[in-house]
PDB file of N, CA and C in Angstrom:
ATOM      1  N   UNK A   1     -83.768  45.432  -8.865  1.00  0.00           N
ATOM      2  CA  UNK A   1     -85.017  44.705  -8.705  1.00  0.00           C
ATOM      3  C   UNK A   1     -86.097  45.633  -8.140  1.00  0.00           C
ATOM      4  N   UNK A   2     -87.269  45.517  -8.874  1.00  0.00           N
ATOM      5  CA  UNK A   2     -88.210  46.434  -8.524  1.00  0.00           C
ATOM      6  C   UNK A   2     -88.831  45.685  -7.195  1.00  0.00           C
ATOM      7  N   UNK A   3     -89.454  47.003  -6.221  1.00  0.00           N
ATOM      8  CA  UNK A   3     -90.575  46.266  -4.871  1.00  0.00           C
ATOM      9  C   UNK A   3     -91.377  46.126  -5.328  1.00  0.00           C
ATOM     10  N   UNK A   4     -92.434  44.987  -5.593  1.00  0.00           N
ATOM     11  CA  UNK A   4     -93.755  44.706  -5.852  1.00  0.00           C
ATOM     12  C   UNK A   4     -94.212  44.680  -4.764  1.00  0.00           C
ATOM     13  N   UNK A   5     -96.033  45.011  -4.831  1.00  0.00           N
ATOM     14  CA  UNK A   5     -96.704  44.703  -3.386  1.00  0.00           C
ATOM     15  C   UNK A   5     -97.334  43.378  -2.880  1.00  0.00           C
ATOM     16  N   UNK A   6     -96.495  42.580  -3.717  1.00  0.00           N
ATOM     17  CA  UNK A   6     -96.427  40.869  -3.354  1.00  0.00           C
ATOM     18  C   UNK A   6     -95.125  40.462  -3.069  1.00  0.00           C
ATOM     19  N   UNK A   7     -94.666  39.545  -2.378  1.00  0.00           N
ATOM     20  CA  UNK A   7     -93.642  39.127  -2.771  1.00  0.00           C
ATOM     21  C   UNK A   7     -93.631  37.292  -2.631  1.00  0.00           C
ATOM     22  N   UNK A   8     -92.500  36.514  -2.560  1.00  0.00           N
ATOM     23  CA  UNK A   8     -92.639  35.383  -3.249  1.00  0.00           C
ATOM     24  C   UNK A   8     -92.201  34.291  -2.031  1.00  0.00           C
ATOM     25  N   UNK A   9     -92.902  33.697  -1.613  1.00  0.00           N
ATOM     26  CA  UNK A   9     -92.860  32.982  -0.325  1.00  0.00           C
ATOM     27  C   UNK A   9     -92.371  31.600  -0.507  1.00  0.00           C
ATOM     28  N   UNK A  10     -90.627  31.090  -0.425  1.00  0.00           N
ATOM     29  CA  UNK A  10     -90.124  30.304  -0.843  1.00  0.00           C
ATOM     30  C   UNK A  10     -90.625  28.877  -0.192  1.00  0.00           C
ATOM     31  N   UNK A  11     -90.788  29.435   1.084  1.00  0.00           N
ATOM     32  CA  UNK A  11     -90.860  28.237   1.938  1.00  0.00           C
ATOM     33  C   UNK A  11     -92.478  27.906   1.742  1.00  0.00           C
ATOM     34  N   UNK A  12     -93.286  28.294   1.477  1.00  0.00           N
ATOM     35  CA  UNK A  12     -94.917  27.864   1.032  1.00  0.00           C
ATOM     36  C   UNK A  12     -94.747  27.692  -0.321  1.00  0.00           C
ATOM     37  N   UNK A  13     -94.064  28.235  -0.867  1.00  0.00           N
ATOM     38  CA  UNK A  13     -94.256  28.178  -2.787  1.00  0.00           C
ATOM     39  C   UNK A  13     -95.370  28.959  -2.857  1.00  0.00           C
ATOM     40  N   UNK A  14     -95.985  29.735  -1.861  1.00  0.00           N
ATOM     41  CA  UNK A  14     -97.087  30.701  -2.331  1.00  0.00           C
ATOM     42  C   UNK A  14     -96.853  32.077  -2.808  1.00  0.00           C
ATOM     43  N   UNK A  15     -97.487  32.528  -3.432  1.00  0.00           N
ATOM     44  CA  UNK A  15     -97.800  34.497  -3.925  1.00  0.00           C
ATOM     45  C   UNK A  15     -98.269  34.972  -2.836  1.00  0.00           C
ATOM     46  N   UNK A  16     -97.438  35.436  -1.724  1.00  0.00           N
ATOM     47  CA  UNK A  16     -97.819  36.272  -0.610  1.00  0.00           C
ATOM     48  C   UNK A  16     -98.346  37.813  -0.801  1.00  0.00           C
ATOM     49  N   UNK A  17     -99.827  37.757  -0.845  1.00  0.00           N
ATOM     50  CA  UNK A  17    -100.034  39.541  -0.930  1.00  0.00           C
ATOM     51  C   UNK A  17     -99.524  39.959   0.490  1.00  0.00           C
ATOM     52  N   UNK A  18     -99.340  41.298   0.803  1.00  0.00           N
ATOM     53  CA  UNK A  18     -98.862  42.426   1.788  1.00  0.00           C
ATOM     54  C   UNK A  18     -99.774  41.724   3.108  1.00  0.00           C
ATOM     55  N   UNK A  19    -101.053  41.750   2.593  1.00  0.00           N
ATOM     56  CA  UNK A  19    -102.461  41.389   3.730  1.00  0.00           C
ATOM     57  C   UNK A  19    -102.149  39.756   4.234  1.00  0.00           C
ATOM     58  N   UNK A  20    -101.767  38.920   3.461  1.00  0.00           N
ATOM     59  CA  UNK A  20    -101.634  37.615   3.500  1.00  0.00           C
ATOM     60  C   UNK A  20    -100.222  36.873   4.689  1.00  0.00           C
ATOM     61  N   UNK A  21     -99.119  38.088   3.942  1.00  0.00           N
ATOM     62  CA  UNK A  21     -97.922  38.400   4.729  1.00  0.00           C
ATOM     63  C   UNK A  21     -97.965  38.936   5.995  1.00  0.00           C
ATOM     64  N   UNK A  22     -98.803  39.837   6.609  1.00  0.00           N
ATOM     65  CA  UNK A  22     -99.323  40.556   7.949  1.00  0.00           C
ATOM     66  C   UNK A  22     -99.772  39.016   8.404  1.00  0.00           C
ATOM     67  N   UNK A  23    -100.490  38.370   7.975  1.00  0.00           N
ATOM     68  CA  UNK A  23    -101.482  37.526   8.838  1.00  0.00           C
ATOM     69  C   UNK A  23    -100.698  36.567   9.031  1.00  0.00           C
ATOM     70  N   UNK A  24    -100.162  36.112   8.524  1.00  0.00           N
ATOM     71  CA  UNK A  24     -99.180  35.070   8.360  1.00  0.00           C
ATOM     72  C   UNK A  24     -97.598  35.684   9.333  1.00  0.00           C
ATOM     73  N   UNK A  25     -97.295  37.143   9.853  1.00  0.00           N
ATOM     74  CA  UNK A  25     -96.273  37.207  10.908  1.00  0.00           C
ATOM     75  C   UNK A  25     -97.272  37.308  12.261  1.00  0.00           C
ATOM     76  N   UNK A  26     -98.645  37.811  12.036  1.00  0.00           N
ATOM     77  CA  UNK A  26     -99.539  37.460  13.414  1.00  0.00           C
ATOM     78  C   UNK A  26     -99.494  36.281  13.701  1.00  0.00           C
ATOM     79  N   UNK A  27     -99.279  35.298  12.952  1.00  0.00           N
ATOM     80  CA  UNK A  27     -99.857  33.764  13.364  1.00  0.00           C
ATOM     81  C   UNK A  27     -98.823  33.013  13.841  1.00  0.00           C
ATOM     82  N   UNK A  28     -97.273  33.648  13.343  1.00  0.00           N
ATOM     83  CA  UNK A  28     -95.809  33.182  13.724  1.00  0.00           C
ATOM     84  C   UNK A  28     -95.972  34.170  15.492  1.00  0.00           C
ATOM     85  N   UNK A  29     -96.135  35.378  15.557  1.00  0.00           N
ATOM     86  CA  UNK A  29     -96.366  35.545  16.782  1.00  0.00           C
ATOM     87  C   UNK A  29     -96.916  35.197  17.818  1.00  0.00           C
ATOM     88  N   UNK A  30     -98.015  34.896  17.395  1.00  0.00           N
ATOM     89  CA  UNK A  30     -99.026  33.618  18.492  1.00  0.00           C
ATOM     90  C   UNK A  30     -98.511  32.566  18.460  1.00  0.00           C
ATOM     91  N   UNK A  31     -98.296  31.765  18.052  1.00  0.00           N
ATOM     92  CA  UNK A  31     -97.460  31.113  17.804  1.00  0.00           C
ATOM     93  C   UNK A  31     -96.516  30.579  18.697  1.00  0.00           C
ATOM     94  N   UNK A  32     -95.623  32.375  19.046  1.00  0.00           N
ATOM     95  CA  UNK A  32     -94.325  32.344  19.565  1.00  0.00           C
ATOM     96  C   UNK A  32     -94.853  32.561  21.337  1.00  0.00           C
ATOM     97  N   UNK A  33     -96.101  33.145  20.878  1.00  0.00           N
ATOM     98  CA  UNK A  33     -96.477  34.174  22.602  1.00  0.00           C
ATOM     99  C   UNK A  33     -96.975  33.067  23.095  1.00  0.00           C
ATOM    100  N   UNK A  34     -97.745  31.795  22.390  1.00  0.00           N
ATOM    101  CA  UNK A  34     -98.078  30.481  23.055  1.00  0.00           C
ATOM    102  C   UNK A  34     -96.981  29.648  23.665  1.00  0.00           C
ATOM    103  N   UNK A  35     -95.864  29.364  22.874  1.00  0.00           N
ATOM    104  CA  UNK A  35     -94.867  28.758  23.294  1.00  0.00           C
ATOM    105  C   UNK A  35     -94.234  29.204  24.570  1.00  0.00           C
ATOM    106  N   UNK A  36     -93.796  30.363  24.786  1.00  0.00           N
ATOM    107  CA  UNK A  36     -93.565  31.202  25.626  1.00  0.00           C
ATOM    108  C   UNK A  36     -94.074  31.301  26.844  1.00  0.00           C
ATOM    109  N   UNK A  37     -95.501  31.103  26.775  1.00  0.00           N
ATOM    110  CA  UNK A  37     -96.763  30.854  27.497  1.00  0.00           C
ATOM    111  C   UNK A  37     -96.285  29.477  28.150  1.00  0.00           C
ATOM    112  N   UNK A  38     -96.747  28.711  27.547  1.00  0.00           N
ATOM    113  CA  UNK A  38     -96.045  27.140  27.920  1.00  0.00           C
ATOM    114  C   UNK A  38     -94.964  26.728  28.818  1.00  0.00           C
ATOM    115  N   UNK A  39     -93.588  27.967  28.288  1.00  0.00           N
ATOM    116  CA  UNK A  39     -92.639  27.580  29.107  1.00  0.00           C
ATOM    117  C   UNK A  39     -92.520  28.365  30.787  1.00  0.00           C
ATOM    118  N   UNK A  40     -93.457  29.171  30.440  1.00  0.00           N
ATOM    119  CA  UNK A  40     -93.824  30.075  31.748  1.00  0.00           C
ATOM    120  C   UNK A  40     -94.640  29.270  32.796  1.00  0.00           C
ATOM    121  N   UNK A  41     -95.411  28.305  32.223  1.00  0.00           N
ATOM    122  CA  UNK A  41     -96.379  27.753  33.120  1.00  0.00           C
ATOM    123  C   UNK A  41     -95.558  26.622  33.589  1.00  0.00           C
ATOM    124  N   UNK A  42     -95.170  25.711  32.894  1.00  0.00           N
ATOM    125  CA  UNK A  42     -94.164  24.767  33.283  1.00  0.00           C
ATOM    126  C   UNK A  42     -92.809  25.285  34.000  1.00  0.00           C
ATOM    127  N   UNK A  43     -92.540  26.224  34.063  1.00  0.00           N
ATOM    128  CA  UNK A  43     -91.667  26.953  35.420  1.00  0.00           C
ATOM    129  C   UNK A  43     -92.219  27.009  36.425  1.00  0.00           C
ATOM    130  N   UNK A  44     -93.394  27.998  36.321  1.00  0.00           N
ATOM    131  CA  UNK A  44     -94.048  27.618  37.663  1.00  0.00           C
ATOM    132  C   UNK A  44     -94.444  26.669  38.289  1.00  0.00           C
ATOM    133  N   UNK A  45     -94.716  26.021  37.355  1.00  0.00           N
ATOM    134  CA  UNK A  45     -95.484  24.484  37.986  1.00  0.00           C
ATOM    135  C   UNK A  45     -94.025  23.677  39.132  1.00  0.00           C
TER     136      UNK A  45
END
């Protein structure tokens, strides 16, 4: 199987370009650094 510089995003059913794919693991990271965030404050609290 050849690498294309798209690949095929099962769980959206979308055509993920490379740029689309970056933004989309930034947004799972915030995401994660919010949650994280959350459980930090509610400890302290």
């Amino acid at each position: 199987m050849k690498r294309r510089p798209w690949m095929r995003c099962d769980v959206c059913g979308l055509d993920v370009s490379r740029n689309g794919l970056v933004r989309f693991k930034n947004a799972i990271v915030a995401l994660v650094d919010r949650r994280l965030e959350a459980n930090r404050k509610r400890a302290t609290a």
